[in-house]
PDB file of N, CA and C in Angstrom:
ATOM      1  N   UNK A   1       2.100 -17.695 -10.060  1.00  0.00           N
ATOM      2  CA  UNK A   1       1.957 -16.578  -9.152  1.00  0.00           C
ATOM      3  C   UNK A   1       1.155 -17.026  -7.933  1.00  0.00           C
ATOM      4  N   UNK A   2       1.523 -16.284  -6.538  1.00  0.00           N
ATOM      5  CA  UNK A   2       0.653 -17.139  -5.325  1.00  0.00           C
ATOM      6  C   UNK A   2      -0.030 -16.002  -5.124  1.00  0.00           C
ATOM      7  N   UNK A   3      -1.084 -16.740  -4.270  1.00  0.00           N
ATOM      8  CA  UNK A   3      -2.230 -15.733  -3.804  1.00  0.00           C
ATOM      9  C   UNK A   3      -1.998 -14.857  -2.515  1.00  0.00           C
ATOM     10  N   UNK A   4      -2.132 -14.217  -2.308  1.00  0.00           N
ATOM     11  CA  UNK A   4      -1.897 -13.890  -0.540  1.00  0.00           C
ATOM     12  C   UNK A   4      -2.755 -14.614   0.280  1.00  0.00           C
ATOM     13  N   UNK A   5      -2.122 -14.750   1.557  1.00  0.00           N
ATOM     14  CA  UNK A   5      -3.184 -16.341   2.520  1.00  0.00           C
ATOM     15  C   UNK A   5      -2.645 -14.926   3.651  1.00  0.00           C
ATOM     16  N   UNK A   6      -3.716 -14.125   4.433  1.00  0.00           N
ATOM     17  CA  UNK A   6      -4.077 -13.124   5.165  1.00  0.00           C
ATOM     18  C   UNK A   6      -5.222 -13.834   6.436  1.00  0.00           C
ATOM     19  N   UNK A   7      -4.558 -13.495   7.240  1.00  0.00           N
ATOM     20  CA  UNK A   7      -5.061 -14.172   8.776  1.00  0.00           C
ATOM     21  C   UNK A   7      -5.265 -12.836   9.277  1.00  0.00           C
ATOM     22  N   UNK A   8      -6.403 -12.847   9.594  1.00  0.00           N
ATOM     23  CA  UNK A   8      -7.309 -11.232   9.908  1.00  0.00           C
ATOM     24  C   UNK A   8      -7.484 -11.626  11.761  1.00  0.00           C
ATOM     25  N   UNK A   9      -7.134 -10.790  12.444  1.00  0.00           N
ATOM     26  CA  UNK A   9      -7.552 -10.414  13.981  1.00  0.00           C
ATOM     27  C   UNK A   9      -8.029  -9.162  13.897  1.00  0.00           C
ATOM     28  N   UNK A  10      -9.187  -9.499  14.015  1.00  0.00           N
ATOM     29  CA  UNK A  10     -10.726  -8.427  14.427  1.00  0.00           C
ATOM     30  C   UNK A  10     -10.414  -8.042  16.550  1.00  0.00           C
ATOM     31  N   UNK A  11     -10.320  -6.534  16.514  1.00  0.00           N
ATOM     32  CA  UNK A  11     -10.345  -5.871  17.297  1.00  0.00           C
ATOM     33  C   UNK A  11     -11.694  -4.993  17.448  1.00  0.00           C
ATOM     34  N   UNK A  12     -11.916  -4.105  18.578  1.00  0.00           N
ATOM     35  CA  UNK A  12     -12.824  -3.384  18.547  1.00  0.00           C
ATOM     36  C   UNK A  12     -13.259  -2.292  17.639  1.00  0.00           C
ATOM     37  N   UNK A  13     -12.084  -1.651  17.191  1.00  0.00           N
ATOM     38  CA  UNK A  13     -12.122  -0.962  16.401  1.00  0.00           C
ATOM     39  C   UNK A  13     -11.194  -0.845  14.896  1.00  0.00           C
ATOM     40  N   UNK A  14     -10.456  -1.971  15.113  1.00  0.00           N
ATOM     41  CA  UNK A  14      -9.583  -2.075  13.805  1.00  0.00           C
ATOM     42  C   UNK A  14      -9.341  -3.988  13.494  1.00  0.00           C
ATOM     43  N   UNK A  15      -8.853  -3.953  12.321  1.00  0.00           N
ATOM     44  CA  UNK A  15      -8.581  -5.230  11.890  1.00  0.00           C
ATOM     45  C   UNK A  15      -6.786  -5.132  12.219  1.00  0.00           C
ATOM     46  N   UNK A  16      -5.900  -6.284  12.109  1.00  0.00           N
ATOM     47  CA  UNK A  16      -4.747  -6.597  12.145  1.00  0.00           C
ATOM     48  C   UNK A  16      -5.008  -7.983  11.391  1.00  0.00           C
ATOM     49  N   UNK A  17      -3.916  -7.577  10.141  1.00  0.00           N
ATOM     50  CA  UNK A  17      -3.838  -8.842   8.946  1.00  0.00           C
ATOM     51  C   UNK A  17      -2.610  -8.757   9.082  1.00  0.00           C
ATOM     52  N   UNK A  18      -2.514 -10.321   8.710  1.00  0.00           N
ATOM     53  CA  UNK A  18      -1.122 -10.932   8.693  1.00  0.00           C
ATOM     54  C   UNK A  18      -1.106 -11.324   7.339  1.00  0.00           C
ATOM     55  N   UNK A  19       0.288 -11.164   6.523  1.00  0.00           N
ATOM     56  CA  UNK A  19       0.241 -11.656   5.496  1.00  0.00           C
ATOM     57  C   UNK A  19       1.075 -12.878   5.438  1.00  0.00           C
ATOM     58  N   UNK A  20       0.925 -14.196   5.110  1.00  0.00           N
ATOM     59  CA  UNK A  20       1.722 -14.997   5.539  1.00  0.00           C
ATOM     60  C   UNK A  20       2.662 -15.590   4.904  1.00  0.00           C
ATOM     61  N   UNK A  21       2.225 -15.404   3.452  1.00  0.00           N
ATOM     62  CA  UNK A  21       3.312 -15.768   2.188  1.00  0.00           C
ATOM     63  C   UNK A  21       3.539 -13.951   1.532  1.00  0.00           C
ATOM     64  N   UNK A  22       4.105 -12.897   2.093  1.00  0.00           N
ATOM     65  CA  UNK A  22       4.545 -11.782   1.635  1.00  0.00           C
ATOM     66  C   UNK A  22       5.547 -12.262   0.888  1.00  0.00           C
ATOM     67  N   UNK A  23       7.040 -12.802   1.083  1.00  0.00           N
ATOM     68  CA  UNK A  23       7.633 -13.046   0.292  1.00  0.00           C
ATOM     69  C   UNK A  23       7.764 -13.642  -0.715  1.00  0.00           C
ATOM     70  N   UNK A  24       6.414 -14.527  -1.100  1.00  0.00           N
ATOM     71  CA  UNK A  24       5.933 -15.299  -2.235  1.00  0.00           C
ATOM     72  C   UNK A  24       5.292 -14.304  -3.225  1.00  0.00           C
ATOM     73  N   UNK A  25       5.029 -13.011  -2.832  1.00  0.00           N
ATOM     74  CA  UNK A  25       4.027 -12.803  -3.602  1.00  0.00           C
ATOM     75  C   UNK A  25       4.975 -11.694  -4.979  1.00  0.00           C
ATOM     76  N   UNK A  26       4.617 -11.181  -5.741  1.00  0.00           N
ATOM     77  CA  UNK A  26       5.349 -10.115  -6.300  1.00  0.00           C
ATOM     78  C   UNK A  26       5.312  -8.832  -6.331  1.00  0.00           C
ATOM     79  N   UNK A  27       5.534  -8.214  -6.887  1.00  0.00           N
ATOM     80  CA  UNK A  27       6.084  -6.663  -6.343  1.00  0.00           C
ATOM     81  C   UNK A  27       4.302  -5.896  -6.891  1.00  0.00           C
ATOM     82  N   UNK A  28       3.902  -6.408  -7.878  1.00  0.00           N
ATOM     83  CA  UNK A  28       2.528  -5.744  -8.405  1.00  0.00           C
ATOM     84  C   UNK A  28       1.853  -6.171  -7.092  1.00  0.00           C
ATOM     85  N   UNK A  29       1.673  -7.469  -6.965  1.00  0.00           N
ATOM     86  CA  UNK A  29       0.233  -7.826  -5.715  1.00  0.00           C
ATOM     87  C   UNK A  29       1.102  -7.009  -4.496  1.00  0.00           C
ATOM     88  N   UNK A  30       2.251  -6.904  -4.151  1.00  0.00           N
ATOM     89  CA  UNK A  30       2.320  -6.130  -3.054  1.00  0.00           C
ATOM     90  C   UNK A  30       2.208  -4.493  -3.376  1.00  0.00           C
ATOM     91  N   UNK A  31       2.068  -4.276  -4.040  1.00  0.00           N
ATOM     92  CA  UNK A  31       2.141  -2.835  -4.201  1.00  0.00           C
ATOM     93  C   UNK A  31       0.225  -2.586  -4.229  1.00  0.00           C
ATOM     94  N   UNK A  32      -0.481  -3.923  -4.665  1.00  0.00           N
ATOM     95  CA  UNK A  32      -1.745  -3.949  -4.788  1.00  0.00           C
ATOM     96  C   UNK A  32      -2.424  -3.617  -3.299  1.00  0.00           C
ATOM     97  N   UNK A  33      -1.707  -4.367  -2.435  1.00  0.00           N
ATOM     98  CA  UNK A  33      -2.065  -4.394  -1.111  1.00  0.00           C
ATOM     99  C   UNK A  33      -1.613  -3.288  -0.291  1.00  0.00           C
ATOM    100  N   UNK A  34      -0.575  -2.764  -0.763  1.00  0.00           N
ATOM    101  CA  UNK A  34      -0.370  -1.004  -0.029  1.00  0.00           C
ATOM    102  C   UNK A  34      -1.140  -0.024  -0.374  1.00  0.00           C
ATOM    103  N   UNK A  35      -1.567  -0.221  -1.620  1.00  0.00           N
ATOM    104  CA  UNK A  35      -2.566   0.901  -1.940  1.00  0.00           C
ATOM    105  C   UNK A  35      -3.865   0.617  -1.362  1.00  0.00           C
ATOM    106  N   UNK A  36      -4.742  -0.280  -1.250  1.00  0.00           N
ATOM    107  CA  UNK A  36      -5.601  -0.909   0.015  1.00  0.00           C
ATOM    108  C   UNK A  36      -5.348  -0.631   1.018  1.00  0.00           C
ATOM    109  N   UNK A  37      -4.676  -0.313   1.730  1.00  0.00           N
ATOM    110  CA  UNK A  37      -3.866  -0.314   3.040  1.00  0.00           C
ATOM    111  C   UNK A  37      -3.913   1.391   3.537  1.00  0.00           C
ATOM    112  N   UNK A  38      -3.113   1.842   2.532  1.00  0.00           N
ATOM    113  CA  UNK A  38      -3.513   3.142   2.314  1.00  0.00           C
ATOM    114  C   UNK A  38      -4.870   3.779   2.087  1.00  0.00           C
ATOM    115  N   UNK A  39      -5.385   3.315   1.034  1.00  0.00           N
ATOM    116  CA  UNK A  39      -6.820   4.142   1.197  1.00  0.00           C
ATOM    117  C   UNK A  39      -7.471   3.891   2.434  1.00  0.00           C
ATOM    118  N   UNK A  40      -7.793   2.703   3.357  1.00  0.00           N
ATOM    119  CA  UNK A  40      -8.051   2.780   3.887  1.00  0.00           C
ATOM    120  C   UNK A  40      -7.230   3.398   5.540  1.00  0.00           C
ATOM    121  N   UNK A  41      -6.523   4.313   5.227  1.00  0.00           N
ATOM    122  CA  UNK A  41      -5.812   4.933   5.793  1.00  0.00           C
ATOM    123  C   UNK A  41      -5.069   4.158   7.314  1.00  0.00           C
ATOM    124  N   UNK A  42      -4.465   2.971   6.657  1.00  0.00           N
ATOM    125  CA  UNK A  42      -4.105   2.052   7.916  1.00  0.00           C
ATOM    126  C   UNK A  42      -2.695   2.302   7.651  1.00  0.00           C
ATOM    127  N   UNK A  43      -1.940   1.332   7.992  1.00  0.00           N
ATOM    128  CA  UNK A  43      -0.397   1.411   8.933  1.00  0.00           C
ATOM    129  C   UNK A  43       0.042  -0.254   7.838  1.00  0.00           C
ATOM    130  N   UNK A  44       0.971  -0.237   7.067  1.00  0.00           N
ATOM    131  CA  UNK A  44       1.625  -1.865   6.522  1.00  0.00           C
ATOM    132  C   UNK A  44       2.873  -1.479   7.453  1.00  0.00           C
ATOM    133  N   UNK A  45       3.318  -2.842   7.931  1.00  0.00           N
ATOM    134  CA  UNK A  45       5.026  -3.221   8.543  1.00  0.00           C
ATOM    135  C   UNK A  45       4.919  -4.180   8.319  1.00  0.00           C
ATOM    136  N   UNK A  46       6.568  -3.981   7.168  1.00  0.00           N
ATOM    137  CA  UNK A  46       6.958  -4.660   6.641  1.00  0.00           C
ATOM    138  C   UNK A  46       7.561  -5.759   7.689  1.00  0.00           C
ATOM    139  N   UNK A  47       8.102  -5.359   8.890  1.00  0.00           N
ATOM    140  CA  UNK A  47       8.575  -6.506   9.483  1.00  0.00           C
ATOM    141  C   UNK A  47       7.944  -7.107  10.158  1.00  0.00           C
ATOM    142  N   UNK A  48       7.115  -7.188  10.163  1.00  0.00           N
ATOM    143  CA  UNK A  48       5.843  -8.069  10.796  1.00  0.00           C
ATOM    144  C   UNK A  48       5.332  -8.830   9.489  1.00  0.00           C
ATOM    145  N   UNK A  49       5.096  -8.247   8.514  1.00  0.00           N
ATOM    146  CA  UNK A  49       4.226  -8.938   7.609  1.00  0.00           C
ATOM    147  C   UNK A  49       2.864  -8.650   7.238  1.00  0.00           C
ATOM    148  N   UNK A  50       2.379  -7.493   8.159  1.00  0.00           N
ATOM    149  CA  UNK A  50       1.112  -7.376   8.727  1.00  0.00           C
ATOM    150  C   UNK A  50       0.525  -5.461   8.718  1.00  0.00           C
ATOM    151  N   UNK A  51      -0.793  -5.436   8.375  1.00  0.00           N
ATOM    152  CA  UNK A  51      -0.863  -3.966   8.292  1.00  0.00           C
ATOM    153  C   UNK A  51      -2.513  -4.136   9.278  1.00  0.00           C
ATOM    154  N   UNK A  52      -2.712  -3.053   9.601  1.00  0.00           N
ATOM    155  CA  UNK A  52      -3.910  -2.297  10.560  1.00  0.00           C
ATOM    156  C   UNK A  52      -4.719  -1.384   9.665  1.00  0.00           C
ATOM    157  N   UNK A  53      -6.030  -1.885   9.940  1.00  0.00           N
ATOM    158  CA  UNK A  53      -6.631  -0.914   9.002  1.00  0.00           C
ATOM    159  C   UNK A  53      -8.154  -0.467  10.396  1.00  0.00           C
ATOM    160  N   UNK A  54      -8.586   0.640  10.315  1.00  0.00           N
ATOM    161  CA  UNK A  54     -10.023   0.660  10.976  1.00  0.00           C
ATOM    162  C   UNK A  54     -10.769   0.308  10.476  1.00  0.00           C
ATOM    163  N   UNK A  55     -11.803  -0.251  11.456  1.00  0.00           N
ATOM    164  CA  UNK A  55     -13.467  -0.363  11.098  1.00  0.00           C
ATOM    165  C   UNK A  55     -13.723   0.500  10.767  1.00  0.00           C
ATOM    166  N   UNK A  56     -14.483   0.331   9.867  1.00  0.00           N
ATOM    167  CA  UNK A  56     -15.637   1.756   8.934  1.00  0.00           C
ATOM    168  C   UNK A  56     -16.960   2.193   9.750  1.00  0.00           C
TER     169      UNK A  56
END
């Protein structure tokens, strides 16, 4: 099983992660990372690879 390898761009007020092996990963760790994504009430696209979350 692979790990997720996530390349974070820090903005003023939000993060933008890239996920870079999404298609490596499996359906549990991605479903792990939407619910993260979600609570922290951010945005995943899928066609990017990449979700937005705010600073706290």
């Amino acid at each position: 099983m692979s790990k997720p390898f996530f390349v974070f761009t820090a903005y003023k007020t939000s993060f933008k992660v890239l996920v870079k092996n999404l298609e490596s990963l499996s359906v549990t760790q991605i479903q792990n990372i939407q619910e993260f994504v979600s609570t922290r009430k951010g945005l995943f696209d899928f066609n990017t690879y990449s979700f937005v979350i705010q600073k706290r």
